[in-house]
N, C-alpha and C. Protein backbone atom coordinates (compact mmCIF):
# COMPACT_ATOMS: atom_id res chain seq x y z
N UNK A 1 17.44 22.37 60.27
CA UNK A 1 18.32 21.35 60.78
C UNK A 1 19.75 21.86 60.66
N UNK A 2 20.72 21.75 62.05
CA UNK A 2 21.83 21.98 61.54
C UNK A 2 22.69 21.15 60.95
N UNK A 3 23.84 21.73 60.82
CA UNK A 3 24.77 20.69 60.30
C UNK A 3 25.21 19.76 60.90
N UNK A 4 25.87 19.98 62.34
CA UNK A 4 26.19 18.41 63.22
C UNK A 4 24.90 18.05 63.21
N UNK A 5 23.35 18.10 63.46
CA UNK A 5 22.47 17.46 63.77
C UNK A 5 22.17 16.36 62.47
N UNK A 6 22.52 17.14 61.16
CA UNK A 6 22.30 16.38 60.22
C UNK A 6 23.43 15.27 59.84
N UNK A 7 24.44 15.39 60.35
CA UNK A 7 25.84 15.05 60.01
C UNK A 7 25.58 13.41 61.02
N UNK A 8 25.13 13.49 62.25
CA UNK A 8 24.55 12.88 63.20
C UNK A 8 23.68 11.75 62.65
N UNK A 9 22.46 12.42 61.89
CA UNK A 9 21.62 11.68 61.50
C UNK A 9 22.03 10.79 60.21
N UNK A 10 22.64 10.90 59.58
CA UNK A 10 23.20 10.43 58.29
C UNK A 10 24.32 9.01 59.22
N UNK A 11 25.05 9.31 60.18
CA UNK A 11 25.91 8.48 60.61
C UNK A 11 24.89 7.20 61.45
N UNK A 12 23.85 7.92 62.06
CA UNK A 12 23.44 6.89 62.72
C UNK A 12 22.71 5.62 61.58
N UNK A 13 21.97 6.16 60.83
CA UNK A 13 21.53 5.44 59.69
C UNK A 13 22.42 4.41 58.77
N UNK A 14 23.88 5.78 58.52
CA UNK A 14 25.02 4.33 58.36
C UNK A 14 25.32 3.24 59.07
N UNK A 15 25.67 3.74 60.39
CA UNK A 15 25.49 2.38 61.22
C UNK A 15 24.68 1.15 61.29
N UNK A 16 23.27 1.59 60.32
CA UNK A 16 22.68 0.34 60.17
C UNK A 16 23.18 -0.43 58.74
N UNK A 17 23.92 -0.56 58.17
CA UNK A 17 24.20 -1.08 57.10
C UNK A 17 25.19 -2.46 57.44
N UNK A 18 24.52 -3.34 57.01
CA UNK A 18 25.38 -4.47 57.69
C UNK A 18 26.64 -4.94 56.59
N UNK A 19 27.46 -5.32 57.69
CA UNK A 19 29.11 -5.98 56.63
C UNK A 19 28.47 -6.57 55.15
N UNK A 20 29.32 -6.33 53.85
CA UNK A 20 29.05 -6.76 52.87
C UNK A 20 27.84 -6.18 52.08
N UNK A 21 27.81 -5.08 52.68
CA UNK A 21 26.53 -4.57 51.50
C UNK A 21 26.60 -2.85 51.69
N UNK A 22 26.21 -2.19 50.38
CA UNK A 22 26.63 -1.21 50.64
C UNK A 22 25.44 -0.17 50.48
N UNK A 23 25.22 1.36 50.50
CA UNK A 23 23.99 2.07 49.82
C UNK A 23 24.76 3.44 49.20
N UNK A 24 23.96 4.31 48.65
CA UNK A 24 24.30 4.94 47.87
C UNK A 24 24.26 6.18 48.53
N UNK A 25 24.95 7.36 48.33
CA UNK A 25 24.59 9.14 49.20
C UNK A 25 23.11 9.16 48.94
N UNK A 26 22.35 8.76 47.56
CA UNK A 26 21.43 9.02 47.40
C UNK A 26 19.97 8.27 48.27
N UNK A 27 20.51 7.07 47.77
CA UNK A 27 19.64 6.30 49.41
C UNK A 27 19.59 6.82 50.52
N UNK A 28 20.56 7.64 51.44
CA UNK A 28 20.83 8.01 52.98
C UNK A 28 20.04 8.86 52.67
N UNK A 29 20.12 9.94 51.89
CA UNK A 29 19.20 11.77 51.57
C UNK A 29 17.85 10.95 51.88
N UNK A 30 16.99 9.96 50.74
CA UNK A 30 15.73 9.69 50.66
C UNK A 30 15.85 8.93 52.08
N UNK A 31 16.41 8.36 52.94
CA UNK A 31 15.99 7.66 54.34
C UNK A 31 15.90 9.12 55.13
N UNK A 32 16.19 9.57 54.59
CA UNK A 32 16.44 11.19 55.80
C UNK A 32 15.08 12.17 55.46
N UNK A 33 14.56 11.79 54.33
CA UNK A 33 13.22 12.65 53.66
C UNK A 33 13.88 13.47 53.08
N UNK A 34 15.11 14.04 52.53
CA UNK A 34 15.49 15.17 51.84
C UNK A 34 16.26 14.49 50.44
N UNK A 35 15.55 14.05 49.86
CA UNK A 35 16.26 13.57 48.27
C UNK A 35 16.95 14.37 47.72
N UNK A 36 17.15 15.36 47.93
CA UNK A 36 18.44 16.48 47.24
C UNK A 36 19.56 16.49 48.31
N UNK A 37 19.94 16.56 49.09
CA UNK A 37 21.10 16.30 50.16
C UNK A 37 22.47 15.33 49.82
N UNK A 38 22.34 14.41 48.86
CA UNK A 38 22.93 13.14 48.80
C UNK A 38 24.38 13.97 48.76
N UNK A 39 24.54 15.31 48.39
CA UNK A 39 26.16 15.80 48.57
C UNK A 39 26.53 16.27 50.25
N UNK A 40 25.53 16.46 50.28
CA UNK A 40 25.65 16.83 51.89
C UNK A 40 26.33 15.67 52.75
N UNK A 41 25.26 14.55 52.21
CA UNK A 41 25.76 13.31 53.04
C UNK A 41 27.09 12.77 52.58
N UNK A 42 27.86 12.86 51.44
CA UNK A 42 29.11 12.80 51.24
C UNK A 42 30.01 13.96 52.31
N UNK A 43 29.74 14.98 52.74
CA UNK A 43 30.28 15.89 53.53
C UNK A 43 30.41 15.34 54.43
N UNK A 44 29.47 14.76 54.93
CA UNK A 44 29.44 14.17 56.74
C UNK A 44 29.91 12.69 56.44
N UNK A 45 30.01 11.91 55.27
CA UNK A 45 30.87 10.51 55.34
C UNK A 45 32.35 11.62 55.67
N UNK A 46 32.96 12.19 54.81
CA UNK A 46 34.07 12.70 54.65
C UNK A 46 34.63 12.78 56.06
N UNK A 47 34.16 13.41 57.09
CA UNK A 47 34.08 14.04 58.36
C UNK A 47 33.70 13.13 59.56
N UNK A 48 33.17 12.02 59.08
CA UNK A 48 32.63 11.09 60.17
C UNK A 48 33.68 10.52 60.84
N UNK A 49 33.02 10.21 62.65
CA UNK A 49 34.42 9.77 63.29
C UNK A 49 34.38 8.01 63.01
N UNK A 50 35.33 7.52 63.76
CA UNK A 50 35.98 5.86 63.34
C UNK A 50 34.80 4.48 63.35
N UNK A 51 33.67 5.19 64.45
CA UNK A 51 32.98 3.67 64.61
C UNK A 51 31.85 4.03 63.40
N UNK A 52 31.80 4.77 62.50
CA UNK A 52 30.94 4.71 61.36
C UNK A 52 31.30 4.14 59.93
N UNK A 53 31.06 3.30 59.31
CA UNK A 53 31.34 2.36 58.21
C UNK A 53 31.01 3.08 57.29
N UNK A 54 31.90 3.80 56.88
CA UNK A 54 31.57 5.02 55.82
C UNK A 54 32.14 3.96 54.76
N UNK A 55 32.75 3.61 54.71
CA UNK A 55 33.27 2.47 53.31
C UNK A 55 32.18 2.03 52.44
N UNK A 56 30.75 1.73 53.53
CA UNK A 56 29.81 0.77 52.66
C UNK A 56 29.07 2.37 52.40
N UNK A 57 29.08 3.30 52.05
CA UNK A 57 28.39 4.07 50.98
C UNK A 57 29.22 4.59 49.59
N UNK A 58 28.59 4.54 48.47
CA UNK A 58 29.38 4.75 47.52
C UNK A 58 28.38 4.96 46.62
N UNK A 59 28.71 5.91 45.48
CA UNK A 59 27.99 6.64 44.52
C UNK A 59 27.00 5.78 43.96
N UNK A 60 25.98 6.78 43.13
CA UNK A 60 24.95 5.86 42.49
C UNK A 60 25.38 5.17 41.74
N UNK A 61 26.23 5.03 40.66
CA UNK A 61 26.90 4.17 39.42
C UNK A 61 27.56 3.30 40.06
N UNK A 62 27.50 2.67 41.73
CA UNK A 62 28.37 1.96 42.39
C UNK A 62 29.78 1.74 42.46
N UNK A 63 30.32 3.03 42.40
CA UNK A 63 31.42 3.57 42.22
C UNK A 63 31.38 3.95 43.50
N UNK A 64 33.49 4.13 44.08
CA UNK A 64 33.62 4.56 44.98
C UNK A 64 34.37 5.89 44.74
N UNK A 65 33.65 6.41 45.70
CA UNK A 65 34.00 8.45 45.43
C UNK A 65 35.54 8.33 45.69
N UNK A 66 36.05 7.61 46.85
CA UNK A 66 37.65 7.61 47.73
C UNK A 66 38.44 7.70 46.64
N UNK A 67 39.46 8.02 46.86
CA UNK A 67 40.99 7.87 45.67
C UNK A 67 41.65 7.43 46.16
N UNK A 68 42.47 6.61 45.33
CA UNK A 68 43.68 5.79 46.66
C UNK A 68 44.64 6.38 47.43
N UNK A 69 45.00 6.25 48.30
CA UNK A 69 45.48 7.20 49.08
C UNK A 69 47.18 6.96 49.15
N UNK A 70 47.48 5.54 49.15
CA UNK A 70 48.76 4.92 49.18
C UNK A 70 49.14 4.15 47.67
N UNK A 71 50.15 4.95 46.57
CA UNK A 71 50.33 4.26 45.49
C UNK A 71 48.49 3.82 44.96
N UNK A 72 47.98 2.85 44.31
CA UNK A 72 47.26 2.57 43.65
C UNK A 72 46.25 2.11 44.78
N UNK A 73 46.49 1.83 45.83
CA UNK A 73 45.53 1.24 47.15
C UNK A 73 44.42 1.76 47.08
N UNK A 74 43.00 2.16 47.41
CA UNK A 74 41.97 2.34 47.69
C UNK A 74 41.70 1.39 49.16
N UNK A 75 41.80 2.45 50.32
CA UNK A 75 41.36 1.96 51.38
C UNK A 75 39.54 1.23 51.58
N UNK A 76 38.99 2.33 51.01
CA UNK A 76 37.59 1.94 50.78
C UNK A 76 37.17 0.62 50.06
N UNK A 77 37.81 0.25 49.37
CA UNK A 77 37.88 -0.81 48.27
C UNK A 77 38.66 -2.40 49.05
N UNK A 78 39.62 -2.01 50.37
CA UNK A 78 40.14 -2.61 50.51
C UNK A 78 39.30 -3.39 51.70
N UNK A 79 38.48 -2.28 52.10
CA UNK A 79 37.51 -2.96 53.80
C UNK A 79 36.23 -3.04 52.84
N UNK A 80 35.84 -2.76 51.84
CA UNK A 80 34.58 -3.59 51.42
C UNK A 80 35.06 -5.02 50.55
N UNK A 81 35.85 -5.22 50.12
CA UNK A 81 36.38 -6.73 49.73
C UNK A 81 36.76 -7.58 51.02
N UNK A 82 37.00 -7.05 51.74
CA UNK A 82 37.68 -8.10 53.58
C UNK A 82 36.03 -8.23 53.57
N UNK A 83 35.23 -7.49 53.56
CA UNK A 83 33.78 -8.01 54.04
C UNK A 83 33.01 -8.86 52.91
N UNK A 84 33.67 -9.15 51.24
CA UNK A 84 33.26 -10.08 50.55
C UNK A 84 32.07 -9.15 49.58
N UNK A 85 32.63 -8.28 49.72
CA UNK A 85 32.00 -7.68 48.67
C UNK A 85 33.06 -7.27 46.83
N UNK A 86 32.32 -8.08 45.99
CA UNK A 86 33.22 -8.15 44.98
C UNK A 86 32.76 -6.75 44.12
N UNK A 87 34.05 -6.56 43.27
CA UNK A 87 33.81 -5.34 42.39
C UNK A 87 34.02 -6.01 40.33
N UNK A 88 33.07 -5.18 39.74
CA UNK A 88 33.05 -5.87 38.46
C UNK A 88 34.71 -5.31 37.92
N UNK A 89 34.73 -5.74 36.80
CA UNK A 89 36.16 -5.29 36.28
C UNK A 89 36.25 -4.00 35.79
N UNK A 90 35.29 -2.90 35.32
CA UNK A 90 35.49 -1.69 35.49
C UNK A 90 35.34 -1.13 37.00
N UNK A 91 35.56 -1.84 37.99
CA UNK A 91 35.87 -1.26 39.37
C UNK A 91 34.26 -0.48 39.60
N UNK A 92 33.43 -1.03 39.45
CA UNK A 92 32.01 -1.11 40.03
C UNK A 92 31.04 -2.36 40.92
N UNK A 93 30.58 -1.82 41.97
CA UNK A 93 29.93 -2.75 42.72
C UNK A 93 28.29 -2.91 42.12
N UNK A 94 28.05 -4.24 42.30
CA UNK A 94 26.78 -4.70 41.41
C UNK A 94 25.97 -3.85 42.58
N UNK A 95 25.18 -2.94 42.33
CA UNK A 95 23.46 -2.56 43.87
C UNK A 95 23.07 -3.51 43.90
N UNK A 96 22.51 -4.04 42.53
CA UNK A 96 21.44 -5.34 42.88
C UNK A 96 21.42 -6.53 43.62
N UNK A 97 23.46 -6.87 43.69
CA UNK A 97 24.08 -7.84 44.51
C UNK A 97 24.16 -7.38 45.54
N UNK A 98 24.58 -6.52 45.85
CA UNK A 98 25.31 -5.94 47.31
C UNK A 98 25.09 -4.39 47.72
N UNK A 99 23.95 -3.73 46.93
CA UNK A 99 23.16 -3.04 47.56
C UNK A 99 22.03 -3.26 48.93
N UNK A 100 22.11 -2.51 49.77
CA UNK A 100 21.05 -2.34 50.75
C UNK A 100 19.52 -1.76 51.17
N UNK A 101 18.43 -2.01 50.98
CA UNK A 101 17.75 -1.30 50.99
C UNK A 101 16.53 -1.73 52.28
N UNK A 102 17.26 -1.76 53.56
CA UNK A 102 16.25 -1.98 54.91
C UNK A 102 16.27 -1.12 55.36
N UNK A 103 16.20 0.34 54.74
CA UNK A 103 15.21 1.69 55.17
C UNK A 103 13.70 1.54 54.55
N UNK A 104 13.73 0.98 53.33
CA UNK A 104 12.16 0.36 52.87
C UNK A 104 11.45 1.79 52.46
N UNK A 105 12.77 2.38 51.64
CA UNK A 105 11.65 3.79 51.24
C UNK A 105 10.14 3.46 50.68
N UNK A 106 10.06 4.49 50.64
CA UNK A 106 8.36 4.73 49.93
C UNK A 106 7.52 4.10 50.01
């Protein structure tokens, strides 16, 4: 598989993630059949063009990989709260609340 083909496949799968809920790099790898990839698929969020909702993926510890980009801002942080997704007070999103899982692994 190449790289745009895989880069491709990872975006279209994001696209299914609906407002307010998010999944993990590691979730996208196992929807893709390759459970070791989950850095890969951070490569192709990184790189993805505008109509892909790269915001709603974020690390396994429900942490967001982004750094703020403006003073203390976190853009990522800022379009998953407009969609009502809350973060605990060490700046972690609950999975169990607002995780996604309608790929229906295994």
């Amino acid at each position: 598989m190449t790289v745009p083909n895989l880069f491709e496949q990872v975006y279209g799968l994001v696209r299914q993630v609906p407002s307010g809920r998010v999944v993990t790099y590691g979730q996208v790898a196992w929807a893709l059949g390759r459970p070791r990839i989950a850095r890969q698929v951070g490569w192709a969020m990184r790189a993805c063009p505008n109509d892909v909702p790269w915001h709603r993926v974020v690390n396994g510890q429900g942490r967001l990989s982004t750094r703020p980009k403006i003073g203390n801002v976190n853009p990522q942080r800022m379009l998953l709260e407009a969609e009502g997704v809350h973060f605990e007070l060490d700046g972690r999103i609950d999975l169990v609340v607002y995780g996604w899982d309608g790929w229906q692994q295994g």
